[in-house]
Protein backbone atom coordinates (compact mmCIF):
# COMPACT_ATOMS: atom_id res chain seq x y z
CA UNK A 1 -11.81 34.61 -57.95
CA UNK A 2 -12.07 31.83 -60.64
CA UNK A 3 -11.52 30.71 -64.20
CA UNK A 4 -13.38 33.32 -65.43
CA UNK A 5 -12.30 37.31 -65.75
CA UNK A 6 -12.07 39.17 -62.07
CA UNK A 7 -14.40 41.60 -63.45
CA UNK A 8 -16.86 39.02 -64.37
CA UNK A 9 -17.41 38.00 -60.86
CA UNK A 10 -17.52 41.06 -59.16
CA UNK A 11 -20.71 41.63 -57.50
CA UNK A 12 -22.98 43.71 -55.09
CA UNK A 13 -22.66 42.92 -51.33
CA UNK A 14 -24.27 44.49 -48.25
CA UNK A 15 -23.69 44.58 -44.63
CA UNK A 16 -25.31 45.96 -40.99
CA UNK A 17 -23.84 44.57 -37.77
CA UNK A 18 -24.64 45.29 -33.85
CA UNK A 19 -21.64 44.85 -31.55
CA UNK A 20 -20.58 45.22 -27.95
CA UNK A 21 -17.09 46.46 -27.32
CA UNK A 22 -15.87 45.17 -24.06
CA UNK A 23 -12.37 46.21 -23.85
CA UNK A 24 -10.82 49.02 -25.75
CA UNK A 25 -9.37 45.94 -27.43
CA UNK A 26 -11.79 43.22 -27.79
CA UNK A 27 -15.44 43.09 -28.57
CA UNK A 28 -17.90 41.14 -30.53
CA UNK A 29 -20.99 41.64 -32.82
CA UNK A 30 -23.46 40.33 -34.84
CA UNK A 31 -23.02 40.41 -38.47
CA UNK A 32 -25.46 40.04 -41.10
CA UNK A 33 -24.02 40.27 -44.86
CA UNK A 34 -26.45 39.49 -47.79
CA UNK A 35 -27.46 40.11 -51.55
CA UNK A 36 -25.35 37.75 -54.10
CA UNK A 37 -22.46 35.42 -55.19
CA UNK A 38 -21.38 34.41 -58.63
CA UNK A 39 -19.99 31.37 -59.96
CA UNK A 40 -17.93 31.07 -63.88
CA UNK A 41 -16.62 28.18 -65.93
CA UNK A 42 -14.16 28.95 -69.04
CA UNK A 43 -16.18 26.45 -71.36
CA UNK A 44 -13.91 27.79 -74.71
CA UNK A 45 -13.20 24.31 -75.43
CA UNK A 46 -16.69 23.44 -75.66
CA UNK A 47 -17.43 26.62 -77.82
CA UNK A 48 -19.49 27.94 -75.08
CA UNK A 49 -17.13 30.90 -74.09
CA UNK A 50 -16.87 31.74 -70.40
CA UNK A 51 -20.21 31.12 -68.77
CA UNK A 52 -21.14 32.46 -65.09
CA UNK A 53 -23.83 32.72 -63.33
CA UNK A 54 -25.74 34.36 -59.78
CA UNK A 55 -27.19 33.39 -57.18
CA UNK A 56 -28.64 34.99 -54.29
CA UNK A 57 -27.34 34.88 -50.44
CA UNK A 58 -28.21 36.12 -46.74
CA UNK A 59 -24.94 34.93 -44.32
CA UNK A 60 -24.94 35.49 -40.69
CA UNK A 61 -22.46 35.57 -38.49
CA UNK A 62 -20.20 36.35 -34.60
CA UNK A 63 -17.36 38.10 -34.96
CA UNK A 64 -14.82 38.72 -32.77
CA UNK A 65 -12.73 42.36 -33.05
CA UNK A 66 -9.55 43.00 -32.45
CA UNK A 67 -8.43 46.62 -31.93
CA UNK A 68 -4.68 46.23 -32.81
CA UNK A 69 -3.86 50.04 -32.44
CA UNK A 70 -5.43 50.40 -28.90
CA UNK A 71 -3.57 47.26 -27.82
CA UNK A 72 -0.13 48.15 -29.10
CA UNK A 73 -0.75 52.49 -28.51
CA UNK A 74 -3.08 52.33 -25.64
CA UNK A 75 -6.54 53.17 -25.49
CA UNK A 76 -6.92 57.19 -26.39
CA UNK A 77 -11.00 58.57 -27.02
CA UNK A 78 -9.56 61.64 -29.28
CA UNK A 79 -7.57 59.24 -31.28
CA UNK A 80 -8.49 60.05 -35.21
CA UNK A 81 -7.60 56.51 -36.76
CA UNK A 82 -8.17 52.81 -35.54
CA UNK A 83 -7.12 49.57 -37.35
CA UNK A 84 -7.86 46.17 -36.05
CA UNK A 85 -8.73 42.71 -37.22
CA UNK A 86 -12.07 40.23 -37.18
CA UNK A 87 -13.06 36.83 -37.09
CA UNK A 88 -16.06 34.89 -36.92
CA UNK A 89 -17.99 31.63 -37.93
CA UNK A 90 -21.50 31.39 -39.27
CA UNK A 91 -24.43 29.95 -41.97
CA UNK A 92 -24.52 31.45 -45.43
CA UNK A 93 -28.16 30.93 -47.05
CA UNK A 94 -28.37 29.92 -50.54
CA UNK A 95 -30.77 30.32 -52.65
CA UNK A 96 -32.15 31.37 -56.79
CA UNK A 97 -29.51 29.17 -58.65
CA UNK A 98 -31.21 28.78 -61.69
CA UNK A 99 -28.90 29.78 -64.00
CA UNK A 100 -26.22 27.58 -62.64
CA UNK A 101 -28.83 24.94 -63.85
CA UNK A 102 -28.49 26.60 -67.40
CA UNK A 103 -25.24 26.49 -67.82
CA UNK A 104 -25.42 22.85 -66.76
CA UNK A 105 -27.79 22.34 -69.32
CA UNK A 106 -25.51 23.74 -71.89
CA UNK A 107 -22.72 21.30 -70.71
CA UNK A 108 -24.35 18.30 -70.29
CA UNK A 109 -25.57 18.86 -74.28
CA UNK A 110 -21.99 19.30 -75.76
CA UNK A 111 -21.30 15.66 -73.15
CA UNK A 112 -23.98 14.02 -75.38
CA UNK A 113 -22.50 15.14 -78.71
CA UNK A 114 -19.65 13.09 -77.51
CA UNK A 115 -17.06 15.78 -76.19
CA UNK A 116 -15.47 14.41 -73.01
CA UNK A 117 -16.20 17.39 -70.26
CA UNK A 118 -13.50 17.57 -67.31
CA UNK A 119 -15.44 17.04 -64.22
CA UNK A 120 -14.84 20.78 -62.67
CA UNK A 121 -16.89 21.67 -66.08
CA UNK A 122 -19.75 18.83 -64.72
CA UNK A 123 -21.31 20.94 -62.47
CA UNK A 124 -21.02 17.89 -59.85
CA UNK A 125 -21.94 19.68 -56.73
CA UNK A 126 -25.43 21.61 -58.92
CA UNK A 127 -27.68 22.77 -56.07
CA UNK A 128 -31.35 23.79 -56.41
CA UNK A 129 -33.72 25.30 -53.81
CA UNK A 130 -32.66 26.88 -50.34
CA UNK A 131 -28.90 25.11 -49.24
CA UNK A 132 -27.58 26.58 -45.83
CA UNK A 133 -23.49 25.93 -45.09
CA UNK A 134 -21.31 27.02 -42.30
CA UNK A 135 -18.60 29.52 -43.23
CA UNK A 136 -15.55 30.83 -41.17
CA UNK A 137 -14.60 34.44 -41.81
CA UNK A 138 -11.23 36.46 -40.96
CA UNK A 139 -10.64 40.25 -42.05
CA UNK A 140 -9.56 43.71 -41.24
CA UNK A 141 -10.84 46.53 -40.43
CA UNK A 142 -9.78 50.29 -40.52
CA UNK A 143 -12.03 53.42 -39.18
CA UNK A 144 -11.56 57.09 -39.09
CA UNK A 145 -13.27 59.18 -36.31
CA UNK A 146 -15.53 62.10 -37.33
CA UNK A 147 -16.93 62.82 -33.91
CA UNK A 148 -17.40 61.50 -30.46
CA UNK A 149 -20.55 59.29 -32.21
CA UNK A 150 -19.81 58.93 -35.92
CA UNK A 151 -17.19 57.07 -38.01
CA UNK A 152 -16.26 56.48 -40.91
CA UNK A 153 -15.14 52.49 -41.91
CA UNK A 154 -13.26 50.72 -44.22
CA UNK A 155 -13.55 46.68 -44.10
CA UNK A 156 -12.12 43.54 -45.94
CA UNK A 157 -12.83 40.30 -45.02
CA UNK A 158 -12.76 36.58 -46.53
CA UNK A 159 -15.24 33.72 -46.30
CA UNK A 160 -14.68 30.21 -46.38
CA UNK A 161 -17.43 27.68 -46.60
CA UNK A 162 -17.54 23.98 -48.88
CA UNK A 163 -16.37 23.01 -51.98
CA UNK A 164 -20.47 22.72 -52.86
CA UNK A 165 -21.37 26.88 -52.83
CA UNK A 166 -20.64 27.53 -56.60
CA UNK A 167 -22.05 24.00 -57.93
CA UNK A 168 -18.59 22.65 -59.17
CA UNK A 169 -16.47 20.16 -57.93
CA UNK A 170 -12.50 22.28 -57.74
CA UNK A 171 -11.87 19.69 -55.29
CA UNK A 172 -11.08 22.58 -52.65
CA UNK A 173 -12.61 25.64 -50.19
CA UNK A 174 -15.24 27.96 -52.03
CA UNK A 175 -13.99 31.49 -51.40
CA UNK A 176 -15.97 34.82 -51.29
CA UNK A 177 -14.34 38.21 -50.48
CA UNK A 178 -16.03 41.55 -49.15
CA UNK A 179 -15.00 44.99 -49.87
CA UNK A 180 -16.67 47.40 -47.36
CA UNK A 181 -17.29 51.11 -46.69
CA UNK A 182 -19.60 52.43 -44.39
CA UNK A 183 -21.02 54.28 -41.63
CA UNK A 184 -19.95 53.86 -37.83
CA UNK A 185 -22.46 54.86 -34.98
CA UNK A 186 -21.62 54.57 -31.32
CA UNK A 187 -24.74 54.33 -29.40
CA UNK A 188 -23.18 53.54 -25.70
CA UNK A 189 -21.58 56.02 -23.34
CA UNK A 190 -19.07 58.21 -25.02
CA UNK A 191 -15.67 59.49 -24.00
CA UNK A 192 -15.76 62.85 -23.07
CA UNK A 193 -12.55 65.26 -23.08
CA UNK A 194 -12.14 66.10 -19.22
CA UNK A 195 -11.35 69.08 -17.51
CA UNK A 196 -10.09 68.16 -13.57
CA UNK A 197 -10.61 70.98 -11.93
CA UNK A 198 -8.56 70.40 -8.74
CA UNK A 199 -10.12 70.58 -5.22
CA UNK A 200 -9.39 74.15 -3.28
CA UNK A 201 -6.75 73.80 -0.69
CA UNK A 202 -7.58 73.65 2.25
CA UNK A 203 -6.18 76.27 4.77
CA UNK A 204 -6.29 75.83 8.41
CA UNK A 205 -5.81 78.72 10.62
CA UNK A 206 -4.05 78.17 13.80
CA UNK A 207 -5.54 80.39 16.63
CA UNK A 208 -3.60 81.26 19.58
CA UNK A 209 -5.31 82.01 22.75
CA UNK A 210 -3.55 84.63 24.73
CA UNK A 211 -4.61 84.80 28.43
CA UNK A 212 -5.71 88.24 29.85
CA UNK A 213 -3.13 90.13 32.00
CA UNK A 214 -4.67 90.32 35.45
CA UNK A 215 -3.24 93.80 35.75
CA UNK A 216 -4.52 96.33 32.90
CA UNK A 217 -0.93 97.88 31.58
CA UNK A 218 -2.47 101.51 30.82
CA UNK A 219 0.85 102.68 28.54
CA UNK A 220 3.83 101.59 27.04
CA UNK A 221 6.79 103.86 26.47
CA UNK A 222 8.50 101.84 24.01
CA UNK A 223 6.64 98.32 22.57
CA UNK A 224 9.12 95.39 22.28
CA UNK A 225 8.99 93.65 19.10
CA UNK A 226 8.70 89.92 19.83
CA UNK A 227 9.87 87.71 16.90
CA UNK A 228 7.06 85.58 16.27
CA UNK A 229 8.66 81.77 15.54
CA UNK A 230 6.20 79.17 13.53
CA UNK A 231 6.69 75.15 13.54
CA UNK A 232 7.47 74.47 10.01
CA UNK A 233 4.16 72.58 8.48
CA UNK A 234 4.52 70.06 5.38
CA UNK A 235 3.41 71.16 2.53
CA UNK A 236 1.20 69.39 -0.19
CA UNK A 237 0.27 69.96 -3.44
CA UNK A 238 -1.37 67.85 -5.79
CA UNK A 239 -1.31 68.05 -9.56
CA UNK A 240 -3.78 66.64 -12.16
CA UNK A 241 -3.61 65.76 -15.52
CA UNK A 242 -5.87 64.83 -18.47
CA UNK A 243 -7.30 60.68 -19.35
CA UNK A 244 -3.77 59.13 -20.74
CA UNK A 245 -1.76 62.62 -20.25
CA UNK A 246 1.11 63.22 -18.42
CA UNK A 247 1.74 66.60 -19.67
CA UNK A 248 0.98 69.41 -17.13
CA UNK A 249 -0.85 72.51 -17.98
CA UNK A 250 0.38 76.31 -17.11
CA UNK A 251 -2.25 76.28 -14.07
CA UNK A 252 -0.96 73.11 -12.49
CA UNK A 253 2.86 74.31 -13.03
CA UNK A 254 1.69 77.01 -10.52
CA UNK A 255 1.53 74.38 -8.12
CA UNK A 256 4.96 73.15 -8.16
CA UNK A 257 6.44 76.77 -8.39
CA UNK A 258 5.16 76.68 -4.61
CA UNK A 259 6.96 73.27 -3.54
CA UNK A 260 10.15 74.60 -5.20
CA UNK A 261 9.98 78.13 -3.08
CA UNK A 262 8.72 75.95 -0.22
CA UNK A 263 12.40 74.07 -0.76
CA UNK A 264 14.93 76.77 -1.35
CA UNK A 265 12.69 78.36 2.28
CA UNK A 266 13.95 75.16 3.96
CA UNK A 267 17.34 74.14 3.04
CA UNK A 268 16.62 71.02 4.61
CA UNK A 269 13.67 70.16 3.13
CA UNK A 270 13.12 67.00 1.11
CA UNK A 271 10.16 66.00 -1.53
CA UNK A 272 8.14 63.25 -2.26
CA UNK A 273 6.82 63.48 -5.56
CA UNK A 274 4.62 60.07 -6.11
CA UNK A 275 2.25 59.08 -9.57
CA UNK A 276 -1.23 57.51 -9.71
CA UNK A 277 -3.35 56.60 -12.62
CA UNK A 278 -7.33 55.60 -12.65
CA UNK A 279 -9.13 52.37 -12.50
CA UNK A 280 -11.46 53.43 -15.36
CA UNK A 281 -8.84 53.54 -17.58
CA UNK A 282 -6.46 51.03 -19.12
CA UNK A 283 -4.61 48.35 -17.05
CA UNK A 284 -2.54 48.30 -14.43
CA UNK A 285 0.52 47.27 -16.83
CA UNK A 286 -0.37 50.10 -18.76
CA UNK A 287 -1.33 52.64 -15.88
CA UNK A 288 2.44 51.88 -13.73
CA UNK A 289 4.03 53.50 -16.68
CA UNK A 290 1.44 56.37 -16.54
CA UNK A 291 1.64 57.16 -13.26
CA UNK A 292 5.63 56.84 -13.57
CA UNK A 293 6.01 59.73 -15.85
CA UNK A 294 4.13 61.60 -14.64
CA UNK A 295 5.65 62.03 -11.73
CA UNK A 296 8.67 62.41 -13.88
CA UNK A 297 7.33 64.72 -15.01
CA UNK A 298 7.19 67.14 -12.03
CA UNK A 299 11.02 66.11 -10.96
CA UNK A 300 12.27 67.00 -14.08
CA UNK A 301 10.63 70.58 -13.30
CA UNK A 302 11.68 71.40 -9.68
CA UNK A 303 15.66 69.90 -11.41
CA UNK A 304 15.94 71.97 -14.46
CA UNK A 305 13.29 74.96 -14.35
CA UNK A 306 13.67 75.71 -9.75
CA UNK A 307 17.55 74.51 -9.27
CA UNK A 308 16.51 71.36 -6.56
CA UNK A 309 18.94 68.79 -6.26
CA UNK A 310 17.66 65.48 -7.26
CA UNK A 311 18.87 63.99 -4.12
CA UNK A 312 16.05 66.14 -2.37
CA UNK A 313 13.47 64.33 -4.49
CA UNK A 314 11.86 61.30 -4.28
CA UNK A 315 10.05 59.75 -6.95
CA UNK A 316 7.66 56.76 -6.49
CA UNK A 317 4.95 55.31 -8.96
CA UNK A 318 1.83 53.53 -7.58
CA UNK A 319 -0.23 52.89 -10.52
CA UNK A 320 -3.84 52.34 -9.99
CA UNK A 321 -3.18 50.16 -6.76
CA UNK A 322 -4.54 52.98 -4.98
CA UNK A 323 -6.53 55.76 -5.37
CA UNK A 324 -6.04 58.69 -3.35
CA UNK A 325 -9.82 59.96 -4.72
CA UNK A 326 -13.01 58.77 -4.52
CA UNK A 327 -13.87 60.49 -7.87
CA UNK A 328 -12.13 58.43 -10.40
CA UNK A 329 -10.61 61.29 -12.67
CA UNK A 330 -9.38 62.95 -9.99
CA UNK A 331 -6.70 59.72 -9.30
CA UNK A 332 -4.81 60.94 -12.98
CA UNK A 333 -2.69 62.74 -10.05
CA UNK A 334 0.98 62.96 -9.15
CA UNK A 335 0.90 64.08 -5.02
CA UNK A 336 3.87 66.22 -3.84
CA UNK A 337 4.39 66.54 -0.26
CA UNK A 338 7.60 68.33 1.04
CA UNK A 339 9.06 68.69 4.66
């Protein structure tokens, strides 16, 4: 942006960056931007039209990244569209003005023939050779997910360096602005959409040993039917749930169809029905409210689809705090014991 037309300083701009993202929300990367700036003075008073002219840069750079939609949303791998913001500092490398040093020419000509030239139009700050400046940068950024790997980004950003970069003295900031589209490749470990299978129960047979009658009964007119009478055992079930879900799938229903028989069996019977979340994923802020509905989710089940009074359930959340499982995925869990 300047005196001169927008179009007239639009120009050609490329960019490759490595970065590291450490959170879901922050991360950081190494930015390299290069190719050319452009410069313009409206010289119509001095008959010399609007004059501009190119030079040649390389500017690199740290950013910092923001991801604003995993911050405010919560981190999700299958999500299709992330927007977040940058900033960084760095040195743009200047070099090839030499037609900044024609135009100067031009001015410093019309000076002689005794035209008084404003001193924005002197060309105070002229550079020539190589001239390295720092530059602060701030921007946003906004990608769409083709596959686990590959996306697809969108990127504006603004620099800010001295009042030197385009050879005149404005008596404020230089400004350059980036318009950027571009590929996306992930090269770390990827997110993978996981299938918990849950552990088989385990079933424990009680044997009874009978001791041997010491005299051999030989026949029985009439067998007595002896009415066999079991201590009632606990039951537990656990159900599992997808990274970030608390929805639960027709095979884990299954699971709480048998707590709900288990407590219209025992009239007497009472439920705890307590949430967990993983350590590998989000934060414990975030994770307490996971865990929370999903256990929720099961009361809500045995009240409105099996009939149980809610004063027979009891609903607890523990986060990530602990894990019930060694295997991480395994703690996305909600753990219903009845007795």
């Amino acid at each position: 942006m300047g005196e001169v037309s927008f179009g007239d300083l639009l120009s050609g701009n490329v960019q490759v960056a490595a970065g590291y993202n450490f959170t879901p929300v922050w991360g950081l990367r190494l930015s390299l931007d290069a190719w050319q700036s452009k410069g313009g003075s409206n010289l119509r008073y001095l008959t010399l039209g609007e004059q501009t002219w190119k030079y040649r840069f390389i500017a690199p750079s740290i950013d910092a990244t923001f991801d604003l939609t995993n911050c405010i949303l919560g981190y999700k791998p299958d999500r299709i569209c992330n927007f977040g913001l940058l900033a960084g500092v760095g040195l743009n490398i200047a070099w090839h003005n030499g037609e900044a040093n024609n135009v100067y020419n031009l001015v410093a000509s019309k000076s002689i023939a005794g035209r008084e030239v404003p001193k924005e139009h002197l060309m105070t700050y002229l550079w020539n050779g190589t001239t390295t400046r720092v530059f602060g940068k701030f921007g946003a950024y906004l990608d769409f997910k083709v596959s686990r790997r590959i996306a697809l980004g969108l990127e504006v950003n603004g620099n800010f360096l001295s009042d030197t970069y385009n050879s005149k003295d404005a008596g404020n900031t230089d400004w350059y602005f980036n318009a950027l589209a571009g590929v996306k490749i992930r090269l770390g470990k990827v997110d993978k959409k996981q299938v918990v299978t849950a552990p088989e129960p385990i079933i424990i047979e009680k044997i009874v040993e009978v001791e041997k009658p010491v005299e051999k009964i030989i026949e029985i007119e009439k067998p007595v039917e002896v009415e066999k009478v079991l201590p009632r055992d606990p039951m537990r079930r656990d159900i599992f749930y997808t990274i970030r879900g608390s929805e639960i799938s027709k095979a884990e229903k299954v699971k709480i169809e048998d707590v709900a028989n288990y407590l219209k069996k025992y009239p007497d019977a009472t439920v705890s029905v307590t949430g967990y979340a993983d350590k590998g994923t989000g934060n414990p802020k975030i994770n307490v409210d996971f865990a929370r509905k999903r256990a929720d989710a099961v009361a809500n089940i045995l009240i409105n689809t099996y009939g149980i009074s809610p004063s027979r359930i009891f609903v607890d959340s523990k986060g990530d705090t602990v894990q019930p499982y060694e295997q991480n995925e395994l703690n996305r869990v909600t753990i219903c014991i009845a007795q």
